[in-house]
C-alpha atoms as a PDB file:
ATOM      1  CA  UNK A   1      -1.774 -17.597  63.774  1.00  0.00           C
ATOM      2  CA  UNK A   2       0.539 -17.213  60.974  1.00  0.00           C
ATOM      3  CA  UNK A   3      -0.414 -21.135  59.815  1.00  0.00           C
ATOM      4  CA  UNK A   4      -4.239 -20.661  59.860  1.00  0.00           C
ATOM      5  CA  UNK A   5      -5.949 -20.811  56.643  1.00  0.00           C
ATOM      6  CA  UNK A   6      -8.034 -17.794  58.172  1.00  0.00           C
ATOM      7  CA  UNK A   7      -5.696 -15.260  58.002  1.00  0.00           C
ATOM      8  CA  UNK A   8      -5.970 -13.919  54.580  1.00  0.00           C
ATOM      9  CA  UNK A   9      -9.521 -12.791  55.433  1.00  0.00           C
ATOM     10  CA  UNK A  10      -8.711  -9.907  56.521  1.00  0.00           C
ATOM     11  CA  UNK A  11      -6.590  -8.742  53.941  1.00  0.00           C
ATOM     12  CA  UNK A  12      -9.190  -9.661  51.098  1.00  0.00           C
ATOM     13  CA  UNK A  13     -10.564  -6.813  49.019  1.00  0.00           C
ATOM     14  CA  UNK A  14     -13.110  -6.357  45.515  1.00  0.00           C
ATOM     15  CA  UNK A  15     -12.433  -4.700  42.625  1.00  0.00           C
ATOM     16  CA  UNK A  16     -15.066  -4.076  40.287  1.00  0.00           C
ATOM     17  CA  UNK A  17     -14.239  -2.747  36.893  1.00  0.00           C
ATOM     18  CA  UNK A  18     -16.417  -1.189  34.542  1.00  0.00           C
ATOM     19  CA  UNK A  19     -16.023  -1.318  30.652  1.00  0.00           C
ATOM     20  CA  UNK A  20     -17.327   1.133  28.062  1.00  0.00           C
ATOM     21  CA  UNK A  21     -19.744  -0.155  25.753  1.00  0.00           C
ATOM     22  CA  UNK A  22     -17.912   0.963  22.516  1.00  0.00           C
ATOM     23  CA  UNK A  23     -14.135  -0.016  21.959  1.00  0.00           C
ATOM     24  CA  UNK A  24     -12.334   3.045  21.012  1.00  0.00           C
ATOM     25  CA  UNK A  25     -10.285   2.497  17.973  1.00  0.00           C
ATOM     26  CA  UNK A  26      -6.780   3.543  18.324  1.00  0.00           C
ATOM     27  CA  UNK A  27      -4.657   5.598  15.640  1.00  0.00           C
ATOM     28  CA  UNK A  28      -4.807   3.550  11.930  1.00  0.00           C
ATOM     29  CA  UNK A  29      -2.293   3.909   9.913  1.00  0.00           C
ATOM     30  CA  UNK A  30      -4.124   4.820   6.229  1.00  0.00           C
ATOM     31  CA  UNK A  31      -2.430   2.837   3.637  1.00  0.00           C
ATOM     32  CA  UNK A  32      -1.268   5.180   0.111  1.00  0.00           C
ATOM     33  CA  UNK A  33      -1.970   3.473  -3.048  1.00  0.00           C
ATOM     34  CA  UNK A  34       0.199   4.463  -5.433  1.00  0.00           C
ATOM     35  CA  UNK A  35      -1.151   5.466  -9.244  1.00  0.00           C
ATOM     36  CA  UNK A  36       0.104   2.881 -11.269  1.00  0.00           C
ATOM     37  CA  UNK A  37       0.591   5.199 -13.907  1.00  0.00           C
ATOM     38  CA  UNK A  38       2.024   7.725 -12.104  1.00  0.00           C
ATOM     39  CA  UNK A  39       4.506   5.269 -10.286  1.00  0.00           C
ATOM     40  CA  UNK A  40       5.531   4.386 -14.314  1.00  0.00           C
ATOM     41  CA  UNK A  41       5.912   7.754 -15.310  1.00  0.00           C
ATOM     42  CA  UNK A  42       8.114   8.390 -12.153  1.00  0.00           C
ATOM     43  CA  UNK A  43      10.021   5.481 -13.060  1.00  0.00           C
ATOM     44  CA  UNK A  44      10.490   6.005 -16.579  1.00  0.00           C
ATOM     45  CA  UNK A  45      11.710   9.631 -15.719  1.00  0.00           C
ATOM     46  CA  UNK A  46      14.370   8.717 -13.925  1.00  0.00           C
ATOM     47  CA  UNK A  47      15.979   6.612 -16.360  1.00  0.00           C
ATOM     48  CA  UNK A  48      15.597   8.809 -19.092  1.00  0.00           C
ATOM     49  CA  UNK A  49      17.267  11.515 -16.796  1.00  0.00           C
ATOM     50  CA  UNK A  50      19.885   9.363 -15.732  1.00  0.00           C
ATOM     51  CA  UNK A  51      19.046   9.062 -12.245  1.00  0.00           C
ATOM     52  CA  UNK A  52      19.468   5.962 -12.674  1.00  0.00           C
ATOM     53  CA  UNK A  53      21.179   3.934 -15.387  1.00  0.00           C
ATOM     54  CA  UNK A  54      19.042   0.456 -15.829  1.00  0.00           C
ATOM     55  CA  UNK A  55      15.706  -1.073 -15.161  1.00  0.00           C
ATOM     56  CA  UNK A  56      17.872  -3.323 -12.537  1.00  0.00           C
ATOM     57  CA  UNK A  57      19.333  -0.352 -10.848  1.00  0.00           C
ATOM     58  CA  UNK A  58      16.228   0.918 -10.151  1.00  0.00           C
ATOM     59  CA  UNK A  59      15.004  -2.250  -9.088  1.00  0.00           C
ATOM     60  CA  UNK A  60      18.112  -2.543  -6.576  1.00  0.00           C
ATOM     61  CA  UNK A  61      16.922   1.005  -4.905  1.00  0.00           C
ATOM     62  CA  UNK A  62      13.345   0.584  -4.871  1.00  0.00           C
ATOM     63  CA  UNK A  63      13.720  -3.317  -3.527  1.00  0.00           C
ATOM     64  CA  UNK A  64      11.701  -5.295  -6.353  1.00  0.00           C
ATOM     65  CA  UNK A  65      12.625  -7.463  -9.079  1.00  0.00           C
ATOM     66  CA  UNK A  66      13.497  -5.999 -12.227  1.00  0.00           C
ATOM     67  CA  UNK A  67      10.404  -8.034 -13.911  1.00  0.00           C
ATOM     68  CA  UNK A  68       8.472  -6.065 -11.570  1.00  0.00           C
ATOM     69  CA  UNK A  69       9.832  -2.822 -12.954  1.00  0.00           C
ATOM     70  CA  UNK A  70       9.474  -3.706 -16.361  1.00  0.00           C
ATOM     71  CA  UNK A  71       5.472  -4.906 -15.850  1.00  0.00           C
ATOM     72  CA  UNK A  72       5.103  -1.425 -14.654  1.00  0.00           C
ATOM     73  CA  UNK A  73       7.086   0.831 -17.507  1.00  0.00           C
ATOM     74  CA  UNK A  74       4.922  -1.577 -19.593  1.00  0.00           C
ATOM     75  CA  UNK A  75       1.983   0.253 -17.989  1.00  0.00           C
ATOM     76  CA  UNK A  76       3.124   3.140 -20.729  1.00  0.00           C
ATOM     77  CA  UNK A  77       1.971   1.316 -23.548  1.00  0.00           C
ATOM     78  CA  UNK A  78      -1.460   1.559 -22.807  1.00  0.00           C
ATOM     79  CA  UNK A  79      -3.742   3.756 -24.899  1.00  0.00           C
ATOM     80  CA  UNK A  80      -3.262   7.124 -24.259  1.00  0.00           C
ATOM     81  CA  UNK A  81      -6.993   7.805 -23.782  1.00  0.00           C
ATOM     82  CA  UNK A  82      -7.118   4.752 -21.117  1.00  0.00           C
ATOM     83  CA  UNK A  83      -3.978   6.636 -19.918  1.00  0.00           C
ATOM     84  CA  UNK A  84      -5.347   9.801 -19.616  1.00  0.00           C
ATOM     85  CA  UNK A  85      -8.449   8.565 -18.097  1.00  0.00           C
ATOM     86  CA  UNK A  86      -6.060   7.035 -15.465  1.00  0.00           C
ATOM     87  CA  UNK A  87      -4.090  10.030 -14.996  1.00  0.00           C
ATOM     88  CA  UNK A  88      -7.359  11.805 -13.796  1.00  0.00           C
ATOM     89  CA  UNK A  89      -7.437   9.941 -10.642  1.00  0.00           C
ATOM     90  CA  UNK A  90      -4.513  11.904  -9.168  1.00  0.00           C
ATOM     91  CA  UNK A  91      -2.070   9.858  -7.028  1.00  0.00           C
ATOM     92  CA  UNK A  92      -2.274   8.969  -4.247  1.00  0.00           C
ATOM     93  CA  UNK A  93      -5.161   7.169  -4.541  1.00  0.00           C
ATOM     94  CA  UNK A  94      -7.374   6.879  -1.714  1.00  0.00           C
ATOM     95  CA  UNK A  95      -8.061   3.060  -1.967  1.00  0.00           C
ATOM     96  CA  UNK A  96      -6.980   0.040  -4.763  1.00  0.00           C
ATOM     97  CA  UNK A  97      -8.878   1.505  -7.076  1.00  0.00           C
ATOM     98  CA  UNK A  98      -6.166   0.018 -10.086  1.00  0.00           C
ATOM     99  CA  UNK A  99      -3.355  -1.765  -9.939  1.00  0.00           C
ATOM    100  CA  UNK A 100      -1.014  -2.367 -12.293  1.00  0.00           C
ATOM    101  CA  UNK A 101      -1.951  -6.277 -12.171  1.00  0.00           C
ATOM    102  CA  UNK A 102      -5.721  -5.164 -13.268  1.00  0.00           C
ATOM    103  CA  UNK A 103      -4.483  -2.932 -16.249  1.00  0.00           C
ATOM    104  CA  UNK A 104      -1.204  -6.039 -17.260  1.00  0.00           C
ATOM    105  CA  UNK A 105      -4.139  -7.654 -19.682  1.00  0.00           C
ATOM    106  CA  UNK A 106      -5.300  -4.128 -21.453  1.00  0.00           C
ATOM    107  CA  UNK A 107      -1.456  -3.548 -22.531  1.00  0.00           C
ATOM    108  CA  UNK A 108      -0.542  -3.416 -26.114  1.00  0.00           C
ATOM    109  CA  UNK A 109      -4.433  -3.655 -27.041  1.00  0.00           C
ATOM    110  CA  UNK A 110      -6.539  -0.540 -28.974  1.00  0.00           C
ATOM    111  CA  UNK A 111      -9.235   1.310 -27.485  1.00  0.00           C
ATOM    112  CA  UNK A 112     -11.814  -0.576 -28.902  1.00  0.00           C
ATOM    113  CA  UNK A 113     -10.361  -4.131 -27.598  1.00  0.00           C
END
């Protein structure tokens, strides 16, 4: 009986499976964003400490460019009461409220630009 297309019938069984109707979200990871203008402060404070001894050191041990590093101690030329405003935001921040790419274009300018 072995060969007999019949004799998986008795070894048959049903499964039923039941979903729920929500999909439970597992465990997010919640991204920090950085203050810019905290980040440059940190930066600039640990060159003028001596942490560190150039802008490409620091690059090296934080793992960007040193153009990078510059475009953010650049940050520090903004207008202190555009600074100050910034600084009020606290760090971390808790979404991309600024970046230092949305501030590169307000460098260097007064208040009033």
């Amino acid at each position: 009986m072995s060969g007999s297309p019949d004799c998986n019938i008795d070894r048959t069984f049903t499964s039923t499976f039941y979903f729920p109707h929500q999909v439970m979200k597992t465990n997010q990871i919640s991204r920090i964003y950085r203050n810019p203008i905290y980040l440059a402060k940190e930066y600039k404070k640990m060159i003028d400490s001596g942490e560190v001894k150039t802008q490409a050191e620091l690059a090296r041990i934080k793992g960007i460019s040193r153009a990078r590093i510059t475009q953010i101690l650049d940050l520090l030329k903004l207008n202190s009461l555009i600074l100050q405003e910034l600084e009020k935001l606290g760090d971390p921040l808790k979404s991309k409220i600024t970046t230092e790419r949305m501030l590169r274009p307000y460098v260097n300018k007064s208040f009033k630009d």
